[in-house]
Protein backbone atom coordinates (compact mmCIF):
# COMPACT_ATOMS: atom_id res chain seq x y z
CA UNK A 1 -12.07 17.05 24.26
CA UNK A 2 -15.97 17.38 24.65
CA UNK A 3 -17.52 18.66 27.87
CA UNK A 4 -20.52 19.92 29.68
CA UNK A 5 -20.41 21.74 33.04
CA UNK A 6 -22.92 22.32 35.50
CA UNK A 7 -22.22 25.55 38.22
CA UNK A 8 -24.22 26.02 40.94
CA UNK A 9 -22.90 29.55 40.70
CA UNK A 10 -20.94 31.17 38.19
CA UNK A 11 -19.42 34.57 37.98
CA UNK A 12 -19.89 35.34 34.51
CA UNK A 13 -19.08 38.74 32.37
CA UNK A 14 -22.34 40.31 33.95
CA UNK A 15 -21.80 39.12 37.66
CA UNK A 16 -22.92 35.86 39.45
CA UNK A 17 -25.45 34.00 38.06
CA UNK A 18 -27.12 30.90 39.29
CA UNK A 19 -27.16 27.43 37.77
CA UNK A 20 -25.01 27.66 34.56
CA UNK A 21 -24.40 25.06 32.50
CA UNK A 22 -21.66 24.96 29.98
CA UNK A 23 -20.69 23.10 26.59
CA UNK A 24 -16.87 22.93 25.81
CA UNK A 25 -15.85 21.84 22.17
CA UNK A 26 -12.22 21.17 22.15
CA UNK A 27 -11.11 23.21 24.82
CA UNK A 28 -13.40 26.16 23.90
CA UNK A 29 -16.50 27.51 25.63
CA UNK A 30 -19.07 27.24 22.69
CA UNK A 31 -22.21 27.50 24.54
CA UNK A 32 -23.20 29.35 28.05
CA UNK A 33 -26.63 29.52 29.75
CA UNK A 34 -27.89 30.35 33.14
CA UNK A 35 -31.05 29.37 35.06
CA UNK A 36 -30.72 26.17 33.53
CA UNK A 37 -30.81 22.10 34.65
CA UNK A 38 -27.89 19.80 34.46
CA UNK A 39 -28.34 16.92 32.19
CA UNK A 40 -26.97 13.83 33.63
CA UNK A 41 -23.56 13.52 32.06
CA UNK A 42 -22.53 17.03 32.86
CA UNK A 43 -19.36 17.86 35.59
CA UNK A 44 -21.28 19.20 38.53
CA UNK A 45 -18.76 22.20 40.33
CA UNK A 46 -20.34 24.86 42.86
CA UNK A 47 -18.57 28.34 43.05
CA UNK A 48 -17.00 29.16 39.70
CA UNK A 49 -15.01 31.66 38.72
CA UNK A 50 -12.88 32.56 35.33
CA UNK A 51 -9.09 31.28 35.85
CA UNK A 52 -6.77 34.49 36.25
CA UNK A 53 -4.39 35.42 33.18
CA UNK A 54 -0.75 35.69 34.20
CA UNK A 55 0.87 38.11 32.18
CA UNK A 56 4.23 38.23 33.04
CA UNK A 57 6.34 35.20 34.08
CA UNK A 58 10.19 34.46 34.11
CA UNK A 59 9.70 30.73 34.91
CA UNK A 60 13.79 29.68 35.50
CA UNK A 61 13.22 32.37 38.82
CA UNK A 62 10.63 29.88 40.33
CA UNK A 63 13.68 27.36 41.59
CA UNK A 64 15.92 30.36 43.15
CA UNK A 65 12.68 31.45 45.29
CA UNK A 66 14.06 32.17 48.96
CA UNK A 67 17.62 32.21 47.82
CA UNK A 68 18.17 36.21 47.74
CA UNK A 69 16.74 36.79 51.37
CA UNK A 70 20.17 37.22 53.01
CA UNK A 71 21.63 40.57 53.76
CA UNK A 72 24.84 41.38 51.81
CA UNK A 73 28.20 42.97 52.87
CA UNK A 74 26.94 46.54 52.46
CA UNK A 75 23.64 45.87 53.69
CA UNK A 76 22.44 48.19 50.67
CA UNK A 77 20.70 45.48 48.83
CA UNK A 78 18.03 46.48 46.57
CA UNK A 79 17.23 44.94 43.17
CA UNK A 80 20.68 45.43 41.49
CA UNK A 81 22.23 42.95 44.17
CA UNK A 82 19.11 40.42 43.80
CA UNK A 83 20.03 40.36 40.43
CA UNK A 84 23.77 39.55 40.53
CA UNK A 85 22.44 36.60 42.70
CA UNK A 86 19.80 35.65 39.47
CA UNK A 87 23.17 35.80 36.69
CA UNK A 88 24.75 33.51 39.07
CA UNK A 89 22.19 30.98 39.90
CA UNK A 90 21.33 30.60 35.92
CA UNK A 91 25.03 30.08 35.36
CA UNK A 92 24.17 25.82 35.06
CA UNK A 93 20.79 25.35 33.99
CA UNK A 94 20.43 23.65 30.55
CA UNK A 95 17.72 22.83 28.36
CA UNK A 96 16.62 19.50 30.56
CA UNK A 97 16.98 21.50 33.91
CA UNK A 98 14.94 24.33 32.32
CA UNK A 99 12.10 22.48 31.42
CA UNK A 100 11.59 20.67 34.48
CA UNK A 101 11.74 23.96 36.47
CA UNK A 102 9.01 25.58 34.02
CA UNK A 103 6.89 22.19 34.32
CA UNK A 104 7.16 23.04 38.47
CA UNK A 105 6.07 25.97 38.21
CA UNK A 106 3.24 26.15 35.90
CA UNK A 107 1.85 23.28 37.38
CA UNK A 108 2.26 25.90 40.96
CA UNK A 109 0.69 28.26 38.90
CA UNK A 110 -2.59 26.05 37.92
CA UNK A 111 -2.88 25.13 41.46
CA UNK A 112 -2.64 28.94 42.75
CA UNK A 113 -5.20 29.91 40.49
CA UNK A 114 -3.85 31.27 36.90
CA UNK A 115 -4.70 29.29 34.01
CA UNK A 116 -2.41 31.21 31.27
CA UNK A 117 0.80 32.84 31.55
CA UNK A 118 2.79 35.23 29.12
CA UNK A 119 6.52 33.88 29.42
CA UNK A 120 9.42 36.74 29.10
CA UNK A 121 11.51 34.54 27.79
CA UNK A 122 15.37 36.05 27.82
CA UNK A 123 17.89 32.64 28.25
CA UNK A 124 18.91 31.77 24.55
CA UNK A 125 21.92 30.45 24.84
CA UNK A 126 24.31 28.05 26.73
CA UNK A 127 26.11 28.42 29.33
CA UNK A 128 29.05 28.81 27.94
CA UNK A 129 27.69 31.87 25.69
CA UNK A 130 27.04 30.24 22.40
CA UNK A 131 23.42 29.33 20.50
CA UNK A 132 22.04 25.88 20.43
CA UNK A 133 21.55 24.10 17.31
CA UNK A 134 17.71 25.04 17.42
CA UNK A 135 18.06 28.67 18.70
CA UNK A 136 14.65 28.21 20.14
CA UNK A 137 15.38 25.77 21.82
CA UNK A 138 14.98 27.17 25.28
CA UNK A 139 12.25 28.68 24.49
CA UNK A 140 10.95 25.69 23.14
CA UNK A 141 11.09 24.29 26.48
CA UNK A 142 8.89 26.30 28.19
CA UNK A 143 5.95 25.43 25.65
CA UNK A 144 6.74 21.76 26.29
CA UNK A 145 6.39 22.58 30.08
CA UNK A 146 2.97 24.17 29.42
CA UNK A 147 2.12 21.52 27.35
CA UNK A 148 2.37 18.84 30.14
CA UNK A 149 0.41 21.27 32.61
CA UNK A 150 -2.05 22.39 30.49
CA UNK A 151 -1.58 26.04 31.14
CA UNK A 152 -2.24 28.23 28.56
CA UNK A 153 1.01 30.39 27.17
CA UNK A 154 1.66 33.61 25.42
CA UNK A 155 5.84 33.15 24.18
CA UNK A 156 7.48 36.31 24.56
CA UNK A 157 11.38 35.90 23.17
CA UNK A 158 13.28 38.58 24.26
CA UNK A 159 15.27 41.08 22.69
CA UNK A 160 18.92 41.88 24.80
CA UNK A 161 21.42 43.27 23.44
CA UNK A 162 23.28 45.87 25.61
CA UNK A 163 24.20 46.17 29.74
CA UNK A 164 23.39 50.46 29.97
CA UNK A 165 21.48 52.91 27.83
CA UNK A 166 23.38 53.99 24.80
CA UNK A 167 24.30 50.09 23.64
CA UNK A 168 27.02 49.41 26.42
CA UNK A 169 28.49 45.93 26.12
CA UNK A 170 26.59 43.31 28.26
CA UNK A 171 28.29 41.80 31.10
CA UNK A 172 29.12 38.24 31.79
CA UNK A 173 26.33 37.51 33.58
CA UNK A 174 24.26 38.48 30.52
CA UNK A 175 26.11 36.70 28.24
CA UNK A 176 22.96 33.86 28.04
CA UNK A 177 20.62 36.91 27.03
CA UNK A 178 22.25 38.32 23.87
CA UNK A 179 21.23 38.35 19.91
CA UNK A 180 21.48 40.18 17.47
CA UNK A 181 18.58 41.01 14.81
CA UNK A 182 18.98 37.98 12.69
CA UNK A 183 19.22 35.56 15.43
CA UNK A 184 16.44 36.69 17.15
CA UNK A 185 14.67 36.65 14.03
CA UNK A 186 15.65 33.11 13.82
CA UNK A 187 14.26 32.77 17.33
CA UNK A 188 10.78 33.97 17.16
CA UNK A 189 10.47 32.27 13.48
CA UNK A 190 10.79 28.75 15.06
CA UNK A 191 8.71 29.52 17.63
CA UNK A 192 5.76 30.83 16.03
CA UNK A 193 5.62 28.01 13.50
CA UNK A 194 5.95 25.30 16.27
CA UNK A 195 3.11 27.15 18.70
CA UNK A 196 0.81 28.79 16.18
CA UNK A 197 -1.43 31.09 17.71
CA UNK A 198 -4.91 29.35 18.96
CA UNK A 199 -7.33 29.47 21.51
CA UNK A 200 -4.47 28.06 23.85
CA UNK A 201 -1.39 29.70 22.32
CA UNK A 202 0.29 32.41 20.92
CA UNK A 203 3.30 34.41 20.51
CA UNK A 204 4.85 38.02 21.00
CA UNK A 205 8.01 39.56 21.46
CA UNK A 206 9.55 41.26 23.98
CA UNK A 207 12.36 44.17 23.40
CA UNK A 208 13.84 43.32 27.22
CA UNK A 209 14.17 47.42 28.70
CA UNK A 210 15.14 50.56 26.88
CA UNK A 211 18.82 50.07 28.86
CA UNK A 212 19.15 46.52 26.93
CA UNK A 213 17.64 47.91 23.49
CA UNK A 214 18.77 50.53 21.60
CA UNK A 215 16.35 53.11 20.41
CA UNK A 216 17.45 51.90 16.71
CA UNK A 217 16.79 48.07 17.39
CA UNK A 218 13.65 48.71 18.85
CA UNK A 219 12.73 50.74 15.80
CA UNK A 220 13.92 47.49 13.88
CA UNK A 221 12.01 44.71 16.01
CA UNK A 222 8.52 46.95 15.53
CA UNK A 223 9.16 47.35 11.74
CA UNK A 224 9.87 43.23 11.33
CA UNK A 225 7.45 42.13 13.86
CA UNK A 226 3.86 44.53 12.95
CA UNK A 227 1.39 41.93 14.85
CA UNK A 228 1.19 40.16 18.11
CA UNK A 229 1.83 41.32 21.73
CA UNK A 230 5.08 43.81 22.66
CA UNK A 231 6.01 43.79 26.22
CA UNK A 232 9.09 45.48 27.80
CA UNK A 233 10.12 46.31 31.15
CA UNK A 234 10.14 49.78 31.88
CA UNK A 235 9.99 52.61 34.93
CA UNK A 236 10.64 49.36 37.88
CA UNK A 237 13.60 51.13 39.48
CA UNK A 238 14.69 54.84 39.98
CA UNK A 239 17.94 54.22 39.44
CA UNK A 240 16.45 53.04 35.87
CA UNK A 241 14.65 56.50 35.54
CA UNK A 242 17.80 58.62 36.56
CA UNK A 243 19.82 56.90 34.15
CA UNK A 244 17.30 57.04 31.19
CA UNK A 245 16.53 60.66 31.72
CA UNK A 246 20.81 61.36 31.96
CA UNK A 247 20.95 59.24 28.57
CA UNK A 248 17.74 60.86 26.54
CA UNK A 249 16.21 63.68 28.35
CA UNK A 250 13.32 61.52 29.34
CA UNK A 251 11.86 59.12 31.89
CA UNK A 252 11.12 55.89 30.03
CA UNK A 253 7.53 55.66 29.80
CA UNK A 254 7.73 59.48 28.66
CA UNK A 255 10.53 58.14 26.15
CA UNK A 256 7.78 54.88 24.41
CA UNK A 257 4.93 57.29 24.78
CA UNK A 258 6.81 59.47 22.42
CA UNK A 259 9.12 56.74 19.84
CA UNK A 260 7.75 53.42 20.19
CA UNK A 261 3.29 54.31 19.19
CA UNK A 262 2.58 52.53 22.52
CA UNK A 263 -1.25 51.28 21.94
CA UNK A 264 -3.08 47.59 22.52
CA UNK A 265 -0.55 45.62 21.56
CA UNK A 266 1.79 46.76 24.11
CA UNK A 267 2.14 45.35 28.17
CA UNK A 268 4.69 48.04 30.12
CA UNK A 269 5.86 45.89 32.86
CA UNK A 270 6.22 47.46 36.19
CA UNK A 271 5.82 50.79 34.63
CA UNK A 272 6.19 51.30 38.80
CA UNK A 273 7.46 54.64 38.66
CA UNK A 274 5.49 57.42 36.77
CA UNK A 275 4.94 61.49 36.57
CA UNK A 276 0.67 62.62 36.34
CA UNK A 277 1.57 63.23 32.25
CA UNK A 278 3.06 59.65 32.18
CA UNK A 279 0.13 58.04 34.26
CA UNK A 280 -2.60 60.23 31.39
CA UNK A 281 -0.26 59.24 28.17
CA UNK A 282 -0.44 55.85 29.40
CA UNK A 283 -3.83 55.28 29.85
CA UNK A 284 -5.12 57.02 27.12
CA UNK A 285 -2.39 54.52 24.87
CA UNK A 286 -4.10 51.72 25.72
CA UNK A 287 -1.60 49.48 26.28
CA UNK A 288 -1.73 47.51 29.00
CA UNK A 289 0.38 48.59 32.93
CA UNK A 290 1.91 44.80 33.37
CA UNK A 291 2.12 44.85 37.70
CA UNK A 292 3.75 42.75 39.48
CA UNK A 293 3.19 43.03 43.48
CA UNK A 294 4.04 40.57 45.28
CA UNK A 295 7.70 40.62 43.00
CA UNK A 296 7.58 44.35 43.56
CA UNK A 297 7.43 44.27 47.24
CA UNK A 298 10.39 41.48 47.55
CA UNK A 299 12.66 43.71 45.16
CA UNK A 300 11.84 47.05 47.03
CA UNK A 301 11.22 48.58 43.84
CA UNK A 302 8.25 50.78 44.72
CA UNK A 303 4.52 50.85 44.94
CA UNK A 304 2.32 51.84 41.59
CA UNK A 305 -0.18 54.84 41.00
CA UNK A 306 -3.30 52.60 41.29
CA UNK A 307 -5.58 55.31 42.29
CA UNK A 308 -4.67 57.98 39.52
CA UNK A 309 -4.21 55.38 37.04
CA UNK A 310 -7.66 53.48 37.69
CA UNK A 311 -9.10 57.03 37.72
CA UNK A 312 -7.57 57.46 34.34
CA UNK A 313 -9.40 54.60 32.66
CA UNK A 314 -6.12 53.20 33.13
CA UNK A 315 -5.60 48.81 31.98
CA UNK A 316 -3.68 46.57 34.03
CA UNK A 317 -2.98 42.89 34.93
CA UNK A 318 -0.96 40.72 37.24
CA UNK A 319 1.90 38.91 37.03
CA UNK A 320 3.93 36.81 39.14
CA UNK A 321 7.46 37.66 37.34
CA UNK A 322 10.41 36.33 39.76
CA UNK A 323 7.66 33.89 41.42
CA UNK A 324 8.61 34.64 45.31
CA UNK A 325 5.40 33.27 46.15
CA UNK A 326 2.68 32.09 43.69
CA UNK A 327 -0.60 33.16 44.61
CA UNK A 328 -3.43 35.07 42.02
CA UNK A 329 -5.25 36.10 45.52
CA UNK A 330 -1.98 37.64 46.49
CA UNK A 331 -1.19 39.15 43.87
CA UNK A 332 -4.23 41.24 44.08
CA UNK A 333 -4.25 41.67 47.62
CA UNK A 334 -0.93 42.76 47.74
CA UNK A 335 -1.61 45.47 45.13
CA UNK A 336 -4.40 46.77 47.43
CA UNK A 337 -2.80 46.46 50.55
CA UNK A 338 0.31 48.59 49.04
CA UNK A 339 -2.70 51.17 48.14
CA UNK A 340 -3.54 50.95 51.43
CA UNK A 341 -0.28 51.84 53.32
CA UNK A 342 0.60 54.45 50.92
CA UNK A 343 -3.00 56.66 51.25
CA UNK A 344 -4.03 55.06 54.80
CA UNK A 345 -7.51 54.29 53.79
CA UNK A 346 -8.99 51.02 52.84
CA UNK A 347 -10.94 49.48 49.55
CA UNK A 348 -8.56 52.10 47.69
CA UNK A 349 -9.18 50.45 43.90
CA UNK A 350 -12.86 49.44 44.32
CA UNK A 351 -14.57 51.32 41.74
CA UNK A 352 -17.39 53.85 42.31
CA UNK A 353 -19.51 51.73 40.30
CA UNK A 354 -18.62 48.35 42.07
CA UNK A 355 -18.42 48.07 46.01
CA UNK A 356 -16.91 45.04 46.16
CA UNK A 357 -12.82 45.53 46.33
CA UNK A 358 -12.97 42.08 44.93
CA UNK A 359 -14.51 42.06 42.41
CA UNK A 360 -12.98 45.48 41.20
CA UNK A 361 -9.62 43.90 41.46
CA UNK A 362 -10.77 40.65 39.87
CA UNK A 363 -12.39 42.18 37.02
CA UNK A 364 -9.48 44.51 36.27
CA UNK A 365 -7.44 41.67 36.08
CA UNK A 366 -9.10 39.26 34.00
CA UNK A 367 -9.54 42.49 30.93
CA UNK A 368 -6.09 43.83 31.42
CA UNK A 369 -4.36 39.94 31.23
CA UNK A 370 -6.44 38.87 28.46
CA UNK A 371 -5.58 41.53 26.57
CA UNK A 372 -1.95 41.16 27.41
CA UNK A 373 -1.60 37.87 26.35
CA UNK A 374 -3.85 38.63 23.68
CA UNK A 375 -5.83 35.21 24.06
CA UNK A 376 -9.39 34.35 24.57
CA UNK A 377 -9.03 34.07 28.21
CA UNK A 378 -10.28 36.02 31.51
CA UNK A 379 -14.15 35.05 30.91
CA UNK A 380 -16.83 32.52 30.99
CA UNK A 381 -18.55 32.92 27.68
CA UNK A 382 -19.01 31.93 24.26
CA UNK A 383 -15.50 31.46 22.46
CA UNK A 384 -13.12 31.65 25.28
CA UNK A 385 -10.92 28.92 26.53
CA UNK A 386 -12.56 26.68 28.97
CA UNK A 387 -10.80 27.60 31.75
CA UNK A 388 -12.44 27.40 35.18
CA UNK A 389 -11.32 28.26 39.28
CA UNK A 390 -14.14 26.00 41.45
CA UNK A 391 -13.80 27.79 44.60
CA UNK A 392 -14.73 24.95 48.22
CA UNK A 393 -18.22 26.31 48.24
CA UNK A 394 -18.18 23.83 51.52
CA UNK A 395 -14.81 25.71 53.07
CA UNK A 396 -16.05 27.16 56.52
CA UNK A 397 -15.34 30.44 55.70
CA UNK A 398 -17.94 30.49 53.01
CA UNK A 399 -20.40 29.39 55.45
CA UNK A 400 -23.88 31.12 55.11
CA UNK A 401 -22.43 33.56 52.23
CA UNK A 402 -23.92 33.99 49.12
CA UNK A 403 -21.95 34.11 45.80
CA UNK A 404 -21.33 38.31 46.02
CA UNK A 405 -19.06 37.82 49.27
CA UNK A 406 -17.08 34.37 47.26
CA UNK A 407 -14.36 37.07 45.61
CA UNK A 408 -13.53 38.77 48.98
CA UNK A 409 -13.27 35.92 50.71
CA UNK A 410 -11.20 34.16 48.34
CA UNK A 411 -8.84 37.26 48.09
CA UNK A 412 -8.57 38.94 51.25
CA UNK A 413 -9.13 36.12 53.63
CA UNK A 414 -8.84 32.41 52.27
CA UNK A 415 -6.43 32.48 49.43
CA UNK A 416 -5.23 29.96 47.33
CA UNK A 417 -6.68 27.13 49.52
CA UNK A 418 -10.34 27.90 48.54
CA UNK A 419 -9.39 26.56 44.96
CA UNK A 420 -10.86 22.93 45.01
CA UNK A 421 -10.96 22.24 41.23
CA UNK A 422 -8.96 23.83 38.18
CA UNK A 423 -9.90 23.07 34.56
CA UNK A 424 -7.89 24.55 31.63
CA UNK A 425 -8.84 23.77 28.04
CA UNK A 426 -11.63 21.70 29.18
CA UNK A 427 -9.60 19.48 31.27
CA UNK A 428 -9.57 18.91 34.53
CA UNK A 429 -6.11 19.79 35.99
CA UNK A 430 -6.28 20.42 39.50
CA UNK A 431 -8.06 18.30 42.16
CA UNK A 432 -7.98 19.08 46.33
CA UNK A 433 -5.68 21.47 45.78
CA UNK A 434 -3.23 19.79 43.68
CA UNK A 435 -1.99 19.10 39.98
CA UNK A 436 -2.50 15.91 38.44
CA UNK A 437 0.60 15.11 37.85
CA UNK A 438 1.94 16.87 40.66
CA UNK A 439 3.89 13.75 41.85
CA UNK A 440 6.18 13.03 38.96
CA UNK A 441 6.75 17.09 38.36
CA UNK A 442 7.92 17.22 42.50
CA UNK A 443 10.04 14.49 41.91
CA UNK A 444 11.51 15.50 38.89
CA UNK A 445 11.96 19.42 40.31
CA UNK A 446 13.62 17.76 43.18
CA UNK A 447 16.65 15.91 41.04
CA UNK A 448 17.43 18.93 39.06
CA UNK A 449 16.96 21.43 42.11
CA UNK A 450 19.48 19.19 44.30
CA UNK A 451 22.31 19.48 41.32
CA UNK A 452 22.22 23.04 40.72
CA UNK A 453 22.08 23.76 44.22
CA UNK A 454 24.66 21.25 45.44
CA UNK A 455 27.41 21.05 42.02
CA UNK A 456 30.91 22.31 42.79
């Protein structure tokens, strides 16, 4: 598809600019200028900002939202309990039900203000334990849902193969999880020859934690799989720490700074809990700190080093991961109100350089999810995907300020209702506020929701 754009404003790679026009060639930005004059076929938008990268996503989650908030018997529930709740509501979703929940909630996801989203992918097989005929096909299901959304998608199939460090047998409630090396080989072969990598897609793998991989597999997976993203869960919980240290003598990030040659290729998800040599070895890697905070918060599972890490040179992006709430302005201002509470001070993570917390965040986020997903994403400029936030330039709380307030208004004090338009690839997929085919994916979401939720 062939487009031109007109902005009124545009934040592009070297800040706001006024009166940018823009050519799109098949979903792709081929030409950028500012200072110009819309012709009269362009797309006139106002405010315009890059759509947000989401780098970590575990899109079956979005339809159990709000069903973990009730206290258990102990009252000691943390995220080990929230996830006995997560093996039990996956226990009847199949391919169909899958699909329609990943269609709901990338289609949330357009209209909250991420345009691309790198799916941890870890439910291979049935129900009753056993693969499908095409052992991609679940995974297969989440590229048809981004396909009908228009989201852009980094596929991350996920390596599981143990419960507890030292290759423990997985439990029942992880019996949907497991492979072994040749199926998952299987796994990612199908899926990288039915989404081969493009301006729109690609495809990575993901070893699921070191408690779930064993330091030999891992060793494996790197060997057979040399290119493409690598992202892994790692340092979210203490009790995840304790027991990695017990089992190797180090703290997990210390452990994949040390065996796994963490560099660019690699997003540590969480990575929540880390010493002052972890937060240095980490940075300096270059791989990418995968946060999470509004998912963080819910679970209890800590807040992250921002500060040191930032100061560090440190790269991270957002994710939305169990999907409590979708929201790209959240996500951010959650991670800088957590900053906030734990060093009492405010504008924590705005860099010395850069006033504006909101841009700092923004900009952070846009580098460290592009490079996650490893797609041309986060910016608009020559030879990344079209994809486009137009922020209500009319919404009252924009009134009589200019472009540099737009990103801390947006994230501190509007949210996700400033976002008027959304285009991905070009396209227009978001209008007022809501997907384009937001009708048929409700009432579709609806019919599978109501079975799972009300089967015997």
């Amino acid at each position: 598809m062939n487009r031109t754009f007109f902005f009124d404003a545009a934040w592009l790679p070297e800040g706001w600019r006024p009166r940018v026009r823009v050519v799109v060639r098949d979903g792709m930005i081929t030409e950028v200028r500012h200072g110009s004059e819309a012709a009269a076929d362009d797309a006139r938008l106002t405010r315009v900002v890059p759509g947000l990268p989401n780098l970590h996503s575990h899109a079956f989650q979005r339809a159990m939202a709000g069903l973990a908030e009730r206290r258990g018997p102990s009252g000691a529930d943390d995220f080990w309990s929230w996830r006995e709740v997560m093996y039990r509501f996956l226990e009847r979703i199949e391919p169909d039900d899958l699909e329609t929940i990943a269609t709901y909630a990338y289609a949330d996801m357009l209209e909250a203000g991420f345009t691309s989203v790198g799916e941890f992918h870890y439910l291979h097989r049935s129900p009753q334990g056993g693969l499908y005929q095409d052992p991609a096909e679940l995974a297969l299901r989440h590229a048809a849902a981004a396909d009908t959304t228009g989201i852009g998608l980094t596929l991350l199939p996920v390596f599981y193969e143990s419960s507890q460090f030292g290759g423990a047998p997985p439990t029942a409630g992880q019996r949907r999880f497991i492979t072994d090396g040749a199926e998952f080989a299987r796994i990612v072969a199908r899926v990288r020859a039915a989404v081969p990598a493009s301006g729109a897609r690609n495809c990575g793998i993901a070893p699921h934690s070191l408690r779930a991989v064993t330091a030999a597999q891992l060793a494996s997976l790197l060997r057979e799989h040399p290119r493409g993203p690598v992202h892994i869960h790692a340092a979210e919980q203490v009790k995840e720490v304790e027991d990695c240290l017990a089992f190797t003598g180090l703290r997990p990030v210390e452990w994949l700074l040390a065996h796994a040659g963490l560099d660019e290729r690699w997003c540590i998800v969480h990575a929540t809990h880390l010493t002052d040599a972890e937060i240095t070895g980490l940075a300096r890697s270059g791989a990418v700190a995968g946060l999470c905070p509004i998912t963080e918060a819910n679970l209890g599972d800590g807040v992250f080093p921002a500060p040191a890490f930032c100061d560090a040179q440190g790269r991270w992006g957002i994710g939305t991961d169990s999907h409590i709430r979708l929201d790209a302005a959240g996500e951010l201002r959650q991670l800088e109100y957590s900053q906030r509470l734990v060093h009492r001070r405010r504008n924590v993570l705005a860099r010395r350089d850069q006033a504006s917390s909101g841009t700092s965040l923004f900009e952070a986020a846009l580098r460290g999810g592009a490079q996650a997903l490893a797609l041309p994403v986060g910016a608009i400029a020559a030879g990344c995907r079209a994809d486009f936030l137009e922020l209500d330039g009319a919404h009252p709380d924009l009134t009589a300020r200019g472009p540099e307030l737009t990103l801390d208004t947006w994230l501190f004090a509007v949210g996700r209702s400033l976002i008027r338009q959304v285009i991905a690839g070009g396209e227009t997929v978001v209008e007022h506020g809501r997907h384009r085919h937001r009708e048929r994916i409700d009432a579709d979401y609806r019919r599978v929701i109501g079975r799972l939720l009300h089967a015997d």
